[in-house]
C-alpha atoms as a PDB file:
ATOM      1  CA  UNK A   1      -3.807 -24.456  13.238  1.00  0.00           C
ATOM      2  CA  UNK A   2      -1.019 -23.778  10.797  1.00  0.00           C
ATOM      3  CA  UNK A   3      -1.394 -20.967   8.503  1.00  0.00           C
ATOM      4  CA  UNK A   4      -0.220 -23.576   5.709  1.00  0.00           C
ATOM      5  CA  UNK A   5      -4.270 -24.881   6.221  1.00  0.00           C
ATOM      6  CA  UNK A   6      -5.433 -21.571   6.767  1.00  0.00           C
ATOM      7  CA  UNK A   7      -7.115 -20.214   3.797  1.00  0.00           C
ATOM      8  CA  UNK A   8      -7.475 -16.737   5.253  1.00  0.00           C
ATOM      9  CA  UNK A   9      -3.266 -16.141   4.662  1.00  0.00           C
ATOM     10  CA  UNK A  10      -2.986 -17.976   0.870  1.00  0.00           C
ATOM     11  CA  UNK A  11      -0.050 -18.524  -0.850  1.00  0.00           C
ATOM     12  CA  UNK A  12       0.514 -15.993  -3.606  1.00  0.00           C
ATOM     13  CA  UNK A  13       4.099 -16.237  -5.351  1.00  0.00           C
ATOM     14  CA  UNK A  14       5.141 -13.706  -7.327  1.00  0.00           C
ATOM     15  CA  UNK A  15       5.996 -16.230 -10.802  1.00  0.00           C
ATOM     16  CA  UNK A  16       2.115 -16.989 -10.292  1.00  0.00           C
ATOM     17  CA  UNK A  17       0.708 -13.935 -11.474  1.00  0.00           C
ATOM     18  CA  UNK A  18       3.450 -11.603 -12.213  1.00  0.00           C
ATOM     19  CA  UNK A  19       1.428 -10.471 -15.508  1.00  0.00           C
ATOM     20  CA  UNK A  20      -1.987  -9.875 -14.050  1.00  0.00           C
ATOM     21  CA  UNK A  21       0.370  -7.856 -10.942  1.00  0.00           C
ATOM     22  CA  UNK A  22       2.026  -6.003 -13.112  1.00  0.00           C
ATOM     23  CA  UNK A  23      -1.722  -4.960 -15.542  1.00  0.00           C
ATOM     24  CA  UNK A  24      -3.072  -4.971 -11.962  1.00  0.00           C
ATOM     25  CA  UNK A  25      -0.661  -2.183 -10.758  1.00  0.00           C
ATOM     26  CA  UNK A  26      -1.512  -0.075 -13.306  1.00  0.00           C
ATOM     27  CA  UNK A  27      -5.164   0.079 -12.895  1.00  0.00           C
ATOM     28  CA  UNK A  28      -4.801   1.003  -9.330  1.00  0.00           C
ATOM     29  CA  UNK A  29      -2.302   3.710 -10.283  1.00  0.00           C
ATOM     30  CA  UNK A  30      -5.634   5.140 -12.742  1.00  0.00           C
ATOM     31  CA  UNK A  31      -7.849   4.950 -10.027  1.00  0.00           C
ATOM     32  CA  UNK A  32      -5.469   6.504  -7.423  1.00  0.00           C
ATOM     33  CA  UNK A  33      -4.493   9.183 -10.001  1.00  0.00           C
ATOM     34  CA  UNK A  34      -8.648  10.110  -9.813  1.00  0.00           C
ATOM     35  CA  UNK A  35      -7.974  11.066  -5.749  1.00  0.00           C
ATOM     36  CA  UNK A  36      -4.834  12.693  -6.643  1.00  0.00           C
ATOM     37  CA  UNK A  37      -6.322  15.199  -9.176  1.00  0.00           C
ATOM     38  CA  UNK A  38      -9.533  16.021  -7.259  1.00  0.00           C
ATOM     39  CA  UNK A  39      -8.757  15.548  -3.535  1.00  0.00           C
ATOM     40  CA  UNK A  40      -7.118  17.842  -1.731  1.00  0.00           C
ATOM     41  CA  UNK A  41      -4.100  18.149  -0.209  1.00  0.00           C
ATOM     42  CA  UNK A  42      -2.730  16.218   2.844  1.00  0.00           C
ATOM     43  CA  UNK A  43       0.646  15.736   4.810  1.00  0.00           C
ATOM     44  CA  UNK A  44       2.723  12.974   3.341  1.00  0.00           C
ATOM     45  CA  UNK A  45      -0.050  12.731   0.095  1.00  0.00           C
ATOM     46  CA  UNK A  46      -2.613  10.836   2.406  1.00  0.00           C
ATOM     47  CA  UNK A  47      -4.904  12.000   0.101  1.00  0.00           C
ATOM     48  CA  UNK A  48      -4.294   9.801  -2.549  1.00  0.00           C
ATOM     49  CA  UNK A  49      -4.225   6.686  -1.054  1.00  0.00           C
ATOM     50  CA  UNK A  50      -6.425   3.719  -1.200  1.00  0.00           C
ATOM     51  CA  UNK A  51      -7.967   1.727   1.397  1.00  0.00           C
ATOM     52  CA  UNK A  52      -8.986  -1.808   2.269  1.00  0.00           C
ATOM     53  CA  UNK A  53     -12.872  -2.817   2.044  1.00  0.00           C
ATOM     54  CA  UNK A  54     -14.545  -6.228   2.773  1.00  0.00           C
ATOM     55  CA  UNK A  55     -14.426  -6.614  -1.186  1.00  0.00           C
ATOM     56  CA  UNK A  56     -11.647  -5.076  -2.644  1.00  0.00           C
ATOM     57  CA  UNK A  57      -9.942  -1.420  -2.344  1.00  0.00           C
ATOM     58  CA  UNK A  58     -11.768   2.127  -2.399  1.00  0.00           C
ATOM     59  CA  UNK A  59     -10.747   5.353  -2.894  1.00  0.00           C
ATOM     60  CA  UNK A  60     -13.143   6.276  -0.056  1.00  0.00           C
ATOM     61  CA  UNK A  61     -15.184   9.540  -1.035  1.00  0.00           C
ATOM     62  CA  UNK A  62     -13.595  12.241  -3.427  1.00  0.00           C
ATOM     63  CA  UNK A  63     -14.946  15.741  -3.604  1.00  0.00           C
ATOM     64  CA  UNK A  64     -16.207  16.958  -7.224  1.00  0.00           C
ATOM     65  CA  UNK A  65     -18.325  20.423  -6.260  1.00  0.00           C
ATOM     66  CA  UNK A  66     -21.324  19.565  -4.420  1.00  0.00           C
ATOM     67  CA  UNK A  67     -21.504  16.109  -5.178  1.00  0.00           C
ATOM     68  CA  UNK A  68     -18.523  13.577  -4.318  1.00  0.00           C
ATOM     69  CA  UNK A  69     -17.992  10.039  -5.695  1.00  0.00           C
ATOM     70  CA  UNK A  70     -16.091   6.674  -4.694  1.00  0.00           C
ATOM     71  CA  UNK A  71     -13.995   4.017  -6.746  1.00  0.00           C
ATOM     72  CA  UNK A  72     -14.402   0.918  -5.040  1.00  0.00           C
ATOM     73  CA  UNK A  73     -12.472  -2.412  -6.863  1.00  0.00           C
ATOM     74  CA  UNK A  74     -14.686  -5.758  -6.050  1.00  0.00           C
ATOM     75  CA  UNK A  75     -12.200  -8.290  -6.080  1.00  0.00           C
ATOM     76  CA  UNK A  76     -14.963 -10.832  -5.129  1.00  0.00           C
ATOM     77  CA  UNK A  77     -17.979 -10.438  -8.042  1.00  0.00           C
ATOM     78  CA  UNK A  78     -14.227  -8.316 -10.138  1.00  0.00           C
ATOM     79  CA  UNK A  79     -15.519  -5.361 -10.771  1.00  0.00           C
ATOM     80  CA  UNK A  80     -14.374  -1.989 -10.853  1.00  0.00           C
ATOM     81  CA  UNK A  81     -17.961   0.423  -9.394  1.00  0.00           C
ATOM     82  CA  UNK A  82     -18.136   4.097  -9.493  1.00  0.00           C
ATOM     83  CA  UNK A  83     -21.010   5.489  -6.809  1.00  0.00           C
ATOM     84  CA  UNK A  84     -21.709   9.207  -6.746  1.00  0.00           C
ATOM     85  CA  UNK A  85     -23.856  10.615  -4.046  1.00  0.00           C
ATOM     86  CA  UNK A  86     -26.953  11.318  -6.365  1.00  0.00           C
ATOM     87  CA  UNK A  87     -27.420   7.548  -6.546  1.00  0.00           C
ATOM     88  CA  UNK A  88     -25.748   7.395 -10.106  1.00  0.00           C
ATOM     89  CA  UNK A  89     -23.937   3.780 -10.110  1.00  0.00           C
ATOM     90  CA  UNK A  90     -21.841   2.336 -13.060  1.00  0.00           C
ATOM     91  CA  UNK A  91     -19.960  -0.625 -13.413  1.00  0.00           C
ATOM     92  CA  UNK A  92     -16.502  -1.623 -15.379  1.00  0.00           C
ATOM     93  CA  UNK A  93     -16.198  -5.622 -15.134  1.00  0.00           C
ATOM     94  CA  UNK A  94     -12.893  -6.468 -14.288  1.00  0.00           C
ATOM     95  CA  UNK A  95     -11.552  -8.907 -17.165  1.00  0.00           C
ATOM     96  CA  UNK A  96      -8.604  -9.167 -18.842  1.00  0.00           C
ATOM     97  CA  UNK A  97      -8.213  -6.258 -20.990  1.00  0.00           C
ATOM     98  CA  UNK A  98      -4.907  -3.828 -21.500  1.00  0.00           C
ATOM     99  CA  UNK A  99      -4.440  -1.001 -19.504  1.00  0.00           C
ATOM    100  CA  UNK A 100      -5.062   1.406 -23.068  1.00  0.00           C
ATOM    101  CA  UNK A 101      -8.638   0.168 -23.015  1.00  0.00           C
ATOM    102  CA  UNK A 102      -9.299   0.139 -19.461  1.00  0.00           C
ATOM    103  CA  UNK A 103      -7.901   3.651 -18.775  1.00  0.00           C
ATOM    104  CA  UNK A 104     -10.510   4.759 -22.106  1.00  0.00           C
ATOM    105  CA  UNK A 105     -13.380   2.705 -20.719  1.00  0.00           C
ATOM    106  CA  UNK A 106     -12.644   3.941 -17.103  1.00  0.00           C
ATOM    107  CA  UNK A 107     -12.539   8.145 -18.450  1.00  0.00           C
ATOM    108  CA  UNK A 108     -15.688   7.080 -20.599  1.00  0.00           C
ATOM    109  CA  UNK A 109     -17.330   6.031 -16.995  1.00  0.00           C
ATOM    110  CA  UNK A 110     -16.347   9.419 -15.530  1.00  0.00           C
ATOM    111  CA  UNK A 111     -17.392  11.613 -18.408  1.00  0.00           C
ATOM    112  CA  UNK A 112     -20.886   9.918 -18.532  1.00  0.00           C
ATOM    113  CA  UNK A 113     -21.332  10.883 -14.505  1.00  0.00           C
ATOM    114  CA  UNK A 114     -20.127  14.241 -15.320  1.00  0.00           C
ATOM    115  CA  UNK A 115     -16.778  14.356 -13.910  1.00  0.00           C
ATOM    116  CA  UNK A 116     -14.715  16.201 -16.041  1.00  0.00           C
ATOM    117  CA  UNK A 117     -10.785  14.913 -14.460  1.00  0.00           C
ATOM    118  CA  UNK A 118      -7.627  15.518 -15.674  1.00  0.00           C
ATOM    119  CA  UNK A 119      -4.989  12.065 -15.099  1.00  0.00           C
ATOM    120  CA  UNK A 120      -1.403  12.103 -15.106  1.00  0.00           C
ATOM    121  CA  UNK A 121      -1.087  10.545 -18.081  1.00  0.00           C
ATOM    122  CA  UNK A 122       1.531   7.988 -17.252  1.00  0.00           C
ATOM    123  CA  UNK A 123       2.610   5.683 -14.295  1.00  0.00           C
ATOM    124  CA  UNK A 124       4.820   7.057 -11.396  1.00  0.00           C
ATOM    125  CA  UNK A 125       7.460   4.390  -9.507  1.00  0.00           C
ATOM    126  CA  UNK A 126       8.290   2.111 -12.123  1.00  0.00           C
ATOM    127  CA  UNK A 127      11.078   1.543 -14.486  1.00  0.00           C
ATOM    128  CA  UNK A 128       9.166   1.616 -17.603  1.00  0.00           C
ATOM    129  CA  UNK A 129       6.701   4.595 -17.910  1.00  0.00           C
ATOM    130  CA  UNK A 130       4.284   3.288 -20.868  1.00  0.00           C
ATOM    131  CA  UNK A 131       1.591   6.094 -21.275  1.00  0.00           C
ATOM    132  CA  UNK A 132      -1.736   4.810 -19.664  1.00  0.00           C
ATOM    133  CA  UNK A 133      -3.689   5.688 -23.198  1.00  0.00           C
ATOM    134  CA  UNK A 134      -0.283   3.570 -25.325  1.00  0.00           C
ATOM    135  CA  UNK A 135      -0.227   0.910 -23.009  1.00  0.00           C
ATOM    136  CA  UNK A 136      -1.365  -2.373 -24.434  1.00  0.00           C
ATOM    137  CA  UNK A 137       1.664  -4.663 -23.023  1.00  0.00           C
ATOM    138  CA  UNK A 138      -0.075  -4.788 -19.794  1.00  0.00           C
ATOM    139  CA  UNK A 139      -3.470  -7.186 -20.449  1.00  0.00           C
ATOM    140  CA  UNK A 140      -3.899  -9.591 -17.981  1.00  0.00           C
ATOM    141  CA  UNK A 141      -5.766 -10.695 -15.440  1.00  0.00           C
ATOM    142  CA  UNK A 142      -6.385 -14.017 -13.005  1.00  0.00           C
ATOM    143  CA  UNK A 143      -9.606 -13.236 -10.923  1.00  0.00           C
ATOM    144  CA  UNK A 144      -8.313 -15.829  -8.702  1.00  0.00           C
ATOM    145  CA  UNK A 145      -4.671 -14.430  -8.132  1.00  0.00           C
ATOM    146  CA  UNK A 146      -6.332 -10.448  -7.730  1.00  0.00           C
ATOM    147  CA  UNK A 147      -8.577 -11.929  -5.404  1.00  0.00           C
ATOM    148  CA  UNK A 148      -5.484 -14.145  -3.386  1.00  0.00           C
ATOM    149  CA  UNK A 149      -3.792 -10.593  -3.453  1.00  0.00           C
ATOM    150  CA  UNK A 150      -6.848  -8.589  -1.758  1.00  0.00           C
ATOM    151  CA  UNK A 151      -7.587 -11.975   0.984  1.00  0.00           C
ATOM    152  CA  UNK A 152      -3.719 -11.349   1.774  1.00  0.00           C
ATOM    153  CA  UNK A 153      -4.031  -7.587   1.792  1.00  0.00           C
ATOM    154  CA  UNK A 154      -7.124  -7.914   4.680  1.00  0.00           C
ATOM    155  CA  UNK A 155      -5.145  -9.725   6.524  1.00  0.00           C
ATOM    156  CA  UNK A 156      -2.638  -7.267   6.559  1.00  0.00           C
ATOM    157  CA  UNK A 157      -5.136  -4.603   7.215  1.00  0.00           C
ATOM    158  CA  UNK A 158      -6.082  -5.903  10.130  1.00  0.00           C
ATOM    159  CA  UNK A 159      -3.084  -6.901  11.858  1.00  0.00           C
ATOM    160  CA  UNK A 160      -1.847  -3.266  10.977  1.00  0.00           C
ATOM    161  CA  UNK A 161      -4.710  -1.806  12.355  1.00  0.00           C
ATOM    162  CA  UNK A 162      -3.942  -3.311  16.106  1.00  0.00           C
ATOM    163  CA  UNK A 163      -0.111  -2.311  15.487  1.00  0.00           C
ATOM    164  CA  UNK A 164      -1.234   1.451  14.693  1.00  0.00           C
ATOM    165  CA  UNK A 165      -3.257   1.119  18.507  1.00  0.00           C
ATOM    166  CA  UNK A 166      -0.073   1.062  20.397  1.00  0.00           C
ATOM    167  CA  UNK A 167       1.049   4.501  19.209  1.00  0.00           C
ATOM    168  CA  UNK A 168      -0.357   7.959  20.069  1.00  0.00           C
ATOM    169  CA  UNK A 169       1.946   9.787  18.483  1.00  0.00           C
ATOM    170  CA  UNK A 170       1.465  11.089  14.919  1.00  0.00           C
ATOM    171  CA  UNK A 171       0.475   7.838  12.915  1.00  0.00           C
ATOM    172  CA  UNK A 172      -0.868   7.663   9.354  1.00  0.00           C
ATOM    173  CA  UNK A 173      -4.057   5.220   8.243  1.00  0.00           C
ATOM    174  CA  UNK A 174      -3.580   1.974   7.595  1.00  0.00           C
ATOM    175  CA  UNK A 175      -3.478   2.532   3.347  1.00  0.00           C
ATOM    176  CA  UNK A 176      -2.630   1.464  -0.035  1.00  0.00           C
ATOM    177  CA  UNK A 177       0.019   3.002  -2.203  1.00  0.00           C
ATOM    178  CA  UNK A 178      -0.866   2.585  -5.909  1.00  0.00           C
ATOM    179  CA  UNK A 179       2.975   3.846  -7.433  1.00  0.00           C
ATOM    180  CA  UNK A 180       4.245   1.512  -5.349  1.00  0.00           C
ATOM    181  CA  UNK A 181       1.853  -1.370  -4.491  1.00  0.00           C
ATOM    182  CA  UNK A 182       2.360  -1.689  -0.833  1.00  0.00           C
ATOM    183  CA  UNK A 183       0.237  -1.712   2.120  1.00  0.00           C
ATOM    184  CA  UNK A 184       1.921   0.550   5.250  1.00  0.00           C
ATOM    185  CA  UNK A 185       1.109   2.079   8.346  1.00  0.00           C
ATOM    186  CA  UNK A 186       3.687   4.648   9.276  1.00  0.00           C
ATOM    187  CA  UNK A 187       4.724   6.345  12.831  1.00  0.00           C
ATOM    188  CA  UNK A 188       6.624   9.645  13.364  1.00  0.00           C
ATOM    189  CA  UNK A 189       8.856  10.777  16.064  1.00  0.00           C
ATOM    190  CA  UNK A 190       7.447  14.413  15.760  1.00  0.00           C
ATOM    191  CA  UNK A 191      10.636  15.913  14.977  1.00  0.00           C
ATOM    192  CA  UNK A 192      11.345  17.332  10.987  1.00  0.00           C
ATOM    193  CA  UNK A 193      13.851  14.922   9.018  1.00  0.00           C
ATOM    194  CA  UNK A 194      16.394  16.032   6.587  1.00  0.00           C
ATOM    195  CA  UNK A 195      15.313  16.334   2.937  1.00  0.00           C
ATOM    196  CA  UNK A 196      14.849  13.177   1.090  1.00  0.00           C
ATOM    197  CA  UNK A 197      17.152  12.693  -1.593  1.00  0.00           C
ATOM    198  CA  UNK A 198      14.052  11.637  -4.054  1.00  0.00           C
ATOM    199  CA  UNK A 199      15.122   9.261  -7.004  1.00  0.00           C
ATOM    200  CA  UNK A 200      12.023   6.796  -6.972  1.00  0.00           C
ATOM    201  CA  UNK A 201      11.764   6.353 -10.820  1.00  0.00           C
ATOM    202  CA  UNK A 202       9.237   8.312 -13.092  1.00  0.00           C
ATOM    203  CA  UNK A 203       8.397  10.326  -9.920  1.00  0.00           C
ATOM    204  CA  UNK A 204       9.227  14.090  -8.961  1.00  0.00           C
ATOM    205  CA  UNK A 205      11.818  14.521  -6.192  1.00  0.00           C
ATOM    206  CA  UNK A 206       9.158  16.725  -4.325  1.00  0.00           C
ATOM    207  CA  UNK A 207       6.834  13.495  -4.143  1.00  0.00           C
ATOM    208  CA  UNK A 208       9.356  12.235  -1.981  1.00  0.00           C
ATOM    209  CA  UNK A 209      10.617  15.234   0.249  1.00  0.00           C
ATOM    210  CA  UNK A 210       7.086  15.567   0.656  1.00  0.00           C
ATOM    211  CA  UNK A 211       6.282  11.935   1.945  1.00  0.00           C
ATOM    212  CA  UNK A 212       9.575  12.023   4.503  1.00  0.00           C
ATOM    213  CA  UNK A 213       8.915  15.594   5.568  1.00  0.00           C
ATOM    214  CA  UNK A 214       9.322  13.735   9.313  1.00  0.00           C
ATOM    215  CA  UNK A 215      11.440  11.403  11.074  1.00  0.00           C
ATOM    216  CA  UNK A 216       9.736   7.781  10.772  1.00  0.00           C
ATOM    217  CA  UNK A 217       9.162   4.435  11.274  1.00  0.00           C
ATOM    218  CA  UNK A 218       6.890   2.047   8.173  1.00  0.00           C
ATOM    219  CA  UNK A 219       5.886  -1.254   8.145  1.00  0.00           C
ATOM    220  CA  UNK A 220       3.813  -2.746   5.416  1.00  0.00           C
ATOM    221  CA  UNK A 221       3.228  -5.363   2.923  1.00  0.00           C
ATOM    222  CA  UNK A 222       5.071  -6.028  -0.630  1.00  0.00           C
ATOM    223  CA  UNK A 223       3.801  -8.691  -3.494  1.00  0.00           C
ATOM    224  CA  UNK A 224       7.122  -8.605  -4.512  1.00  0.00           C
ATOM    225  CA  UNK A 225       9.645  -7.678  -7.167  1.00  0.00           C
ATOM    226  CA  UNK A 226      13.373  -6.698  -8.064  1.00  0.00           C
ATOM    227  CA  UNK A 227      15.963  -7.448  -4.853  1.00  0.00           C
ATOM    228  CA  UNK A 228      12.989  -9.501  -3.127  1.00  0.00           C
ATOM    229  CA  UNK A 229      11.340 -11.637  -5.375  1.00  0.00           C
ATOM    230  CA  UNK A 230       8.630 -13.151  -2.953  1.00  0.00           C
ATOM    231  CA  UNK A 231       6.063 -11.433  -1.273  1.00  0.00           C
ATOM    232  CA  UNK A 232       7.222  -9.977   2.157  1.00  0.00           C
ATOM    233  CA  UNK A 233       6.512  -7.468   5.435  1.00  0.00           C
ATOM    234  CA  UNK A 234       9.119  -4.699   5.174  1.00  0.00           C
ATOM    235  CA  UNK A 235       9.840  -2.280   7.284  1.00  0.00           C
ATOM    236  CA  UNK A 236      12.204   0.818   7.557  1.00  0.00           C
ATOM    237  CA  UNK A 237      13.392   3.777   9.031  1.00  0.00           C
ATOM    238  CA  UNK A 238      14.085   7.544   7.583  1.00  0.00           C
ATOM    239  CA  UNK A 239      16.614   8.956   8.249  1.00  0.00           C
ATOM    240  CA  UNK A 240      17.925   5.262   9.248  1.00  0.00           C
ATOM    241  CA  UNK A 241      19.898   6.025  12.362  1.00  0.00           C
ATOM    242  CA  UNK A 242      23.309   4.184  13.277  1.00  0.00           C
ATOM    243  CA  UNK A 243      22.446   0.748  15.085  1.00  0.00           C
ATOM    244  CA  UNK A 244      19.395   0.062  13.020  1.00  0.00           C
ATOM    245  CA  UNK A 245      20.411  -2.336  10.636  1.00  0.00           C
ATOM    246  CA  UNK A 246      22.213  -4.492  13.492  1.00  0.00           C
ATOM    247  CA  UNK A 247      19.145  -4.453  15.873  1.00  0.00           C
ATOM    248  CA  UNK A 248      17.638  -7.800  16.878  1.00  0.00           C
ATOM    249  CA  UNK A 249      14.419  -7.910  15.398  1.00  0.00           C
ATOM    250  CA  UNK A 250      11.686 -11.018  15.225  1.00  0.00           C
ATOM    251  CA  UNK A 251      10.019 -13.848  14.677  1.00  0.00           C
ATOM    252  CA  UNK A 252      13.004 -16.066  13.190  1.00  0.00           C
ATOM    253  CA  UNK A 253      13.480 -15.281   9.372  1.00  0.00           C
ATOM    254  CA  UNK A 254      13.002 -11.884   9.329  1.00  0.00           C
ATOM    255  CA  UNK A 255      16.405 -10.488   8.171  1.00  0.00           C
ATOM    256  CA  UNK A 256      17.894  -6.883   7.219  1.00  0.00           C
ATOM    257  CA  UNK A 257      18.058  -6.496   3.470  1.00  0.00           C
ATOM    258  CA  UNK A 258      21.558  -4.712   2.582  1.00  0.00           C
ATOM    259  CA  UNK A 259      20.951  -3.530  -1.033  1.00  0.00           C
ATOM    260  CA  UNK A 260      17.094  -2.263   0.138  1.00  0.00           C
ATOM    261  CA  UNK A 261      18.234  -0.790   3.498  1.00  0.00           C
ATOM    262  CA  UNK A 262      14.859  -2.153   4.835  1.00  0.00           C
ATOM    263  CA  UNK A 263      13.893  -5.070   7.438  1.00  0.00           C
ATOM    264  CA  UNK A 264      12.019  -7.990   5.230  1.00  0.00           C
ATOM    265  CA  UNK A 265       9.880 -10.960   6.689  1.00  0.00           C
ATOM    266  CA  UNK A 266       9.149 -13.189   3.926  1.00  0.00           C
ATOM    267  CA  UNK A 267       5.323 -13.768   3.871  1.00  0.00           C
ATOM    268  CA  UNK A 268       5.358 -17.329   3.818  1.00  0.00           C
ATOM    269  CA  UNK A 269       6.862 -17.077   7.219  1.00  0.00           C
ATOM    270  CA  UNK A 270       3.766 -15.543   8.747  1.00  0.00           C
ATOM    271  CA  UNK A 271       1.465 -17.576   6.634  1.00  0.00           C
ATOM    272  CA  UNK A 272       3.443 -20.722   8.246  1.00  0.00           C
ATOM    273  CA  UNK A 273       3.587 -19.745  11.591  1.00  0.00           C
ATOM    274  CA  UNK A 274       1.400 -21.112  13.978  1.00  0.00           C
ATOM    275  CA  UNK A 275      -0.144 -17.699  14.960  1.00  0.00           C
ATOM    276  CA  UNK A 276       0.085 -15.294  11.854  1.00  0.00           C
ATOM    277  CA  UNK A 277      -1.247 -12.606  13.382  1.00  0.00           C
ATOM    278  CA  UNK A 278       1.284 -12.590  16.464  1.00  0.00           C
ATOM    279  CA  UNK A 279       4.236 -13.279  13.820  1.00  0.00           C
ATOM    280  CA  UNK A 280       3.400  -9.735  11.958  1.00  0.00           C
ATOM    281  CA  UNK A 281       2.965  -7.951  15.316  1.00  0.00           C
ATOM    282  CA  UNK A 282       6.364  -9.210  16.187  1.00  0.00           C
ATOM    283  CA  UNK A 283       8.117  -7.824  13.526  1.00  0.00           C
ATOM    284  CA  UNK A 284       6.106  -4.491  13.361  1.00  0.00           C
ATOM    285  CA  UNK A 285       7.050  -4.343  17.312  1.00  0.00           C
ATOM    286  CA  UNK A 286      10.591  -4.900  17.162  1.00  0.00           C
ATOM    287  CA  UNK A 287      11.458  -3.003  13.709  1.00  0.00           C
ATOM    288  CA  UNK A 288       9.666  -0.032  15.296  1.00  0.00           C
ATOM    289  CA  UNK A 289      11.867  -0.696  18.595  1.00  0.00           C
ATOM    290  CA  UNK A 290      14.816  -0.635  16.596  1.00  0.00           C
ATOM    291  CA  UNK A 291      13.882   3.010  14.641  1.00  0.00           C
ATOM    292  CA  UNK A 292      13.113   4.248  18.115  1.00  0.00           C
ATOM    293  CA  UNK A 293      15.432   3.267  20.467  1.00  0.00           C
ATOM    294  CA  UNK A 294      18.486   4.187  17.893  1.00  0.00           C
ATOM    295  CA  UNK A 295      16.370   7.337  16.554  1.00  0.00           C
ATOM    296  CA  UNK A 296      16.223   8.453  20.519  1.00  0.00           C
ATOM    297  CA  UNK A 297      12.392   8.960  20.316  1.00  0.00           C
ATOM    298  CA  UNK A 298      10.576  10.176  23.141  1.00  0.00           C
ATOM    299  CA  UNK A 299       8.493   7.199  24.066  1.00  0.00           C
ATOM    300  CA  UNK A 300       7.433   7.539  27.163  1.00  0.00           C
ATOM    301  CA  UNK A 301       5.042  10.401  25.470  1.00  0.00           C
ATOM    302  CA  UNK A 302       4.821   9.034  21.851  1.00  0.00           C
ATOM    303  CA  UNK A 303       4.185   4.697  23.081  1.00  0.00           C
ATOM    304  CA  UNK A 304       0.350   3.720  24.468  1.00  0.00           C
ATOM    305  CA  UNK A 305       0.984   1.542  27.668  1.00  0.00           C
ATOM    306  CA  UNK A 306       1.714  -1.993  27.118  1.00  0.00           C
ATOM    307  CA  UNK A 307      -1.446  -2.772  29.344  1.00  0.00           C
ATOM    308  CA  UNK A 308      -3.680  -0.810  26.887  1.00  0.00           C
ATOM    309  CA  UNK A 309      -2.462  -2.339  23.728  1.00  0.00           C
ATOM    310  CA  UNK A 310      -5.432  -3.335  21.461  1.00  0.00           C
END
């Protein structure tokens, strides 16, 4: 079957739902500013990431004292669900609303649980910072579209999740970056890598040095935006070593993006392909080949046998 009559990989261009992305982005970046403040401290800022759920995205469990509590977005029944391991549940419907009112309505949740949690007040990644709390540009959402995004996002998950299998190295979780929007699973070589140069908008060049602390190799997913302007798999290299860009990498359309210095395969190209799930692994395969045969990484200790591959 093509993926074209596959509902399981939907079609989700950017024009679509641009608005509801761009309310949607900010929501997450509230939520995953609740891990960053309580959670503690992990290589690379794993801590603050979200994760994938047969409904939506979590936080997974944050610590607050004795007790600890989830976020968990329901992209299914849309709503946003705060459990705390007393048994205290409350729910925020997910409904078009501006990011001003859900950020109040969100701290309002917290406070009434007894989590006392101090945000960064405004976005990180972006090009224009609008306070959470002054924020009333962003106010849409399109259940259907947030939902398309999440079905496309599981997909992604899982494919990932068999990629990460053929590594045993020093891999991170398959996970959701709310500053920028992007599902990735990342390798590492082992070895350190020179100090990032930072520069991601809004954000503090130690975010950065921080997250490339160690030679590596990403692959995720994109909705979209700026230089590519479709939904795409992206993947990269840091420090990019010479030969990378030139490498042959697959399934036919996946190209090397000048201006972004990354590796793109537009979506619809998986979604269209006769085996989705072989067309990702492709390109994760061969973009990773391409970091680590250039990089000079020692595979032989760092690559699970081909026979064991999940």
């Amino acid at each position: 079957m093509s993926a074209t009559a596959n509902s399981a990989w939907p079609t989700l261009p950017l024009t679509r739902w641009q608005d509801t992305y761009a309310t949607l982005h900010m929501w997450t970046q509230i939520v995953g500013k609740t891990r960053l403040a309580l959670a503690p401290m992990e290589n690379h800022w794993w801590q603050v990431a979200l994760y994938v759920t047969p409904r939506g995205l979590t936080t997974s469990a944050i610590p607050y004292g004795e007790r600890t509590f989830a976020v968990d977005f329901d992209f299914i029944d849309h709503v946003l669900w705060v459990r705390v391991s007393d048994g205290a549940t409350r729910a925020l419907p997910l409904v078009a609303r501006s990011v001003a009112d859900f950020y109040r309505e969100y701290m309002t949740v917290l406070r009434s649980l007894g989590f006392e949690v101090t945000l960064m007040p405004a976005p990180v990644e972006v090009q224009t910072a609008i306070p959470f709390a002054e924020d009333r540009e962003h106010a849409s959402y399109d259940p259907d579209a947030a939902k398309c995004c999440w079905q496309i996002l599981l997909q992604i998950d899982r494919v990932l999740k068999r990629f990460r299998g053929r590594f045993v190295g020093k891999a991170s979780p398959v996970h959701f970056f709310w500053g920028s929007f992007d599902l990735a699973v990342t390798r590492f070589s082992g070895r350190p890598a020179p100090p990032h140069a930072g520069g991601a908008p809004h954000c503090p060049d130690y975010v950065m040095v921080e997250a490339y602390s160690h030679e590596c190799s990403s692959c995720g997913f994109w909705p979209g935006g700026g230089a590519i302007a479709e939904p795409a798999i992206y993947a990269y290299a840091y420090p990019e070593p010479p030969g990378y860009a030139d490498h042959p990498v697959r399934p036919e359309g996946a190209y090397y993006h000048r201006d972004v210095r990354e590796f793109v395969l537009p979506y619809e190209v998986v979604r269209g392909a006769f085996a989705p799930d072989e067309a990702l692994l492709e390109f994760a395969q061969s973009t990773y080949d391409a970091a680590a045969e250039h990089g000079h990484w020692d595979r032989a200790t760092l690559d699970r046998g081909q026979a064991e591959w999940p």
